[in-house]
C-alpha atoms as a PDB file:
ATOM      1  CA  UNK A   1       0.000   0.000   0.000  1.00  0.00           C
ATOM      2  CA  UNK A   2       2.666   2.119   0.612  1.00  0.00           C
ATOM      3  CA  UNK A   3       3.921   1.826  -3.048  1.00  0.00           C
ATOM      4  CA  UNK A   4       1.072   2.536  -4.284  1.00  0.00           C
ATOM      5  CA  UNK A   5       0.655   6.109  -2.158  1.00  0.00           C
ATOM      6  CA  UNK A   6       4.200   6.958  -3.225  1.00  0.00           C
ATOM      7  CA  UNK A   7       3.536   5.897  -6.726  1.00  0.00           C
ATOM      8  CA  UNK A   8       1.040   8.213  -6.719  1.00  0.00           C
ATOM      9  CA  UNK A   9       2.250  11.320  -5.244  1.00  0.00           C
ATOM     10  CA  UNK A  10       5.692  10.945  -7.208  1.00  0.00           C
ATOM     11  CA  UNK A  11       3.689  10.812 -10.230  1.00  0.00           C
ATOM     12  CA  UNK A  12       1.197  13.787  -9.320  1.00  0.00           C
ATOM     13  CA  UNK A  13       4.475  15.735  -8.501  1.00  0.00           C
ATOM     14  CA  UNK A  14       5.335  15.835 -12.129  1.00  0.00           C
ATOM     15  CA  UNK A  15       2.313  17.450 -13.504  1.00  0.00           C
ATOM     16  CA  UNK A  16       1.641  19.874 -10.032  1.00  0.00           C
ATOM     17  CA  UNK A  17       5.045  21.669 -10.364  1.00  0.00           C
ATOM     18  CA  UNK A  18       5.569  24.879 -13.652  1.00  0.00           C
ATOM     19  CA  UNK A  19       8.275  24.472 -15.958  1.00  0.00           C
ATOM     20  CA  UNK A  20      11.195  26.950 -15.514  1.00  0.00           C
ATOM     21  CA  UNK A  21      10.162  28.480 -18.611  1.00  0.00           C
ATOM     22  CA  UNK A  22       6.718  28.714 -17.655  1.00  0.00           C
ATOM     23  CA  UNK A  23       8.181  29.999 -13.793  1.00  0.00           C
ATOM     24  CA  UNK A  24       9.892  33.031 -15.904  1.00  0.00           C
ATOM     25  CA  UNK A  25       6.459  33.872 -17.468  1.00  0.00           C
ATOM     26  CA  UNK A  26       4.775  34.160 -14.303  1.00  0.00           C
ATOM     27  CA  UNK A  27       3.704  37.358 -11.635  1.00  0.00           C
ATOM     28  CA  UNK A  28       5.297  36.498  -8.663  1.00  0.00           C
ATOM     29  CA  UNK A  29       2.303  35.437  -7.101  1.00  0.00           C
ATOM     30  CA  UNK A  30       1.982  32.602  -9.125  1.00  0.00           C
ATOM     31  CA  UNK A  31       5.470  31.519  -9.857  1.00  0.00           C
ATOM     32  CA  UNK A  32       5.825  27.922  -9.369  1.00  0.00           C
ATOM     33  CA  UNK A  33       2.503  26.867  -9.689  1.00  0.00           C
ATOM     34  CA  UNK A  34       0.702  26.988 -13.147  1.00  0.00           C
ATOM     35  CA  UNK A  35       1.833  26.742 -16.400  1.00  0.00           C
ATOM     36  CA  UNK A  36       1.437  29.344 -19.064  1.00  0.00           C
ATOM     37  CA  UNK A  37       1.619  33.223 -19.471  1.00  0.00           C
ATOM     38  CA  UNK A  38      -0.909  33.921 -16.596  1.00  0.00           C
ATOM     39  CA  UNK A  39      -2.667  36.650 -15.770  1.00  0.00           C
ATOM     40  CA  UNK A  40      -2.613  39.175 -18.696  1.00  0.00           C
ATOM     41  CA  UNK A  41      -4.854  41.999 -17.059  1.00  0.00           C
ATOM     42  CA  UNK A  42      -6.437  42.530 -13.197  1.00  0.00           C
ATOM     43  CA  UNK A  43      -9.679  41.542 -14.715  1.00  0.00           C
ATOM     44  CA  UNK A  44      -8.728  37.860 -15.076  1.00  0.00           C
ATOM     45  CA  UNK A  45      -7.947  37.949 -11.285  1.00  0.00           C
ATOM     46  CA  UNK A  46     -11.663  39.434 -10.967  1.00  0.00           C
ATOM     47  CA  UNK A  47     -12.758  36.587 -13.173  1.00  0.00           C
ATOM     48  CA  UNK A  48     -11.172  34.056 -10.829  1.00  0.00           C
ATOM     49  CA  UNK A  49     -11.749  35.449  -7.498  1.00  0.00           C
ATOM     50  CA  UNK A  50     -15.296  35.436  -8.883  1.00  0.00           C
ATOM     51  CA  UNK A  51     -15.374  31.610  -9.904  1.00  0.00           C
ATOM     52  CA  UNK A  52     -13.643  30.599  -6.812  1.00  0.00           C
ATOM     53  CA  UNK A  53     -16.696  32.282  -4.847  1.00  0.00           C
ATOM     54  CA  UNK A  54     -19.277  30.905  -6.933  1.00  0.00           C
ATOM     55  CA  UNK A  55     -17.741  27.565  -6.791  1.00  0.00           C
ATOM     56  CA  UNK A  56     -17.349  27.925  -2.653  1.00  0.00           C
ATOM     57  CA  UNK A  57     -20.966  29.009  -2.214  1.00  0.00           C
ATOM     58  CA  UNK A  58     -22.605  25.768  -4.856  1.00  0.00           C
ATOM     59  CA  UNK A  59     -20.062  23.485  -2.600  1.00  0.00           C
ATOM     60  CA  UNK A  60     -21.132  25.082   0.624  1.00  0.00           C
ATOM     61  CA  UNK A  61     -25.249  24.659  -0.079  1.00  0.00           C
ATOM     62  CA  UNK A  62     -24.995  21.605  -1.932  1.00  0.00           C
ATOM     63  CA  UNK A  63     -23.325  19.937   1.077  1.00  0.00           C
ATOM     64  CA  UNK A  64     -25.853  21.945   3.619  1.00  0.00           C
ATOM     65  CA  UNK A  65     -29.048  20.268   1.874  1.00  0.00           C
ATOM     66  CA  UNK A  66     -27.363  16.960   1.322  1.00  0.00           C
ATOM     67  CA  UNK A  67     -26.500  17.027   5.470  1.00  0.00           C
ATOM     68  CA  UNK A  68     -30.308  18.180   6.284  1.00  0.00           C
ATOM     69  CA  UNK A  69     -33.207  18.361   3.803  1.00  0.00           C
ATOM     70  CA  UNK A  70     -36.039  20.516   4.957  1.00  0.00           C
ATOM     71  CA  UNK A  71     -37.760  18.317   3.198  1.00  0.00           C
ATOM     72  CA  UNK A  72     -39.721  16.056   5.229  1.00  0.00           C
ATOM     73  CA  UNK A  73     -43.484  15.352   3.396  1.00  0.00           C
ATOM     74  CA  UNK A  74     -43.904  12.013   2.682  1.00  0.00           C
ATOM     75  CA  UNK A  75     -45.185  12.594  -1.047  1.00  0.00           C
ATOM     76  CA  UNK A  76     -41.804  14.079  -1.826  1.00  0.00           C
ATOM     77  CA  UNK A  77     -40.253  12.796  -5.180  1.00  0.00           C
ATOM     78  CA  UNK A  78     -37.153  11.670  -3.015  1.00  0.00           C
ATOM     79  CA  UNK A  79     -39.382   9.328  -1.402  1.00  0.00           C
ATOM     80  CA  UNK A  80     -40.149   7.771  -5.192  1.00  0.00           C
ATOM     81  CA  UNK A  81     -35.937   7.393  -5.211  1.00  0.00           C
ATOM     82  CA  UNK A  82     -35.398   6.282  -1.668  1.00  0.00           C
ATOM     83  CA  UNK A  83     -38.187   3.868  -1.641  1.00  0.00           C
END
């Protein structure tokens, strides 16, 4: 099992890491992370801050109504799929 887990994280290590070309490309808040150019403008950071929200809040109420429905009539369509 232990193989395995090192297996894996060697492996993952290759593809988590930037190039050193890549590194030279990048703001300095970035460097070493992602690949590419990066951010060309501030908007883009705007556009990611953004998705990063969005993407916290559908994570945060999808696992909130998965934890405890309010749901509790017993003609519910979950019933059809639990039943």
């Amino acid at each position: 099992m232990k193989t395995v887990i090192l297996f894996v994280l060697a492996f993952t290590s290759l593809f988590v890491a930037a190039c050193p070309l890549c590194e030279k490309q990048q703001p300095s808040l970035l460097k070493g992370i992602s690949h590419g150019t990066g951010p060309q403008d501030n908007w883009d950071y705007l556009i990611v801050i953004m998705m990063v929200i969005i993407v916290l809040l559908t994570l945060f109420y999808a696992l909130k109504f998965i934890l405890k429905p309010r749901e509790m009539d017993k003609s519910h369509i979950k019933r059809v799929i639990l039943n």
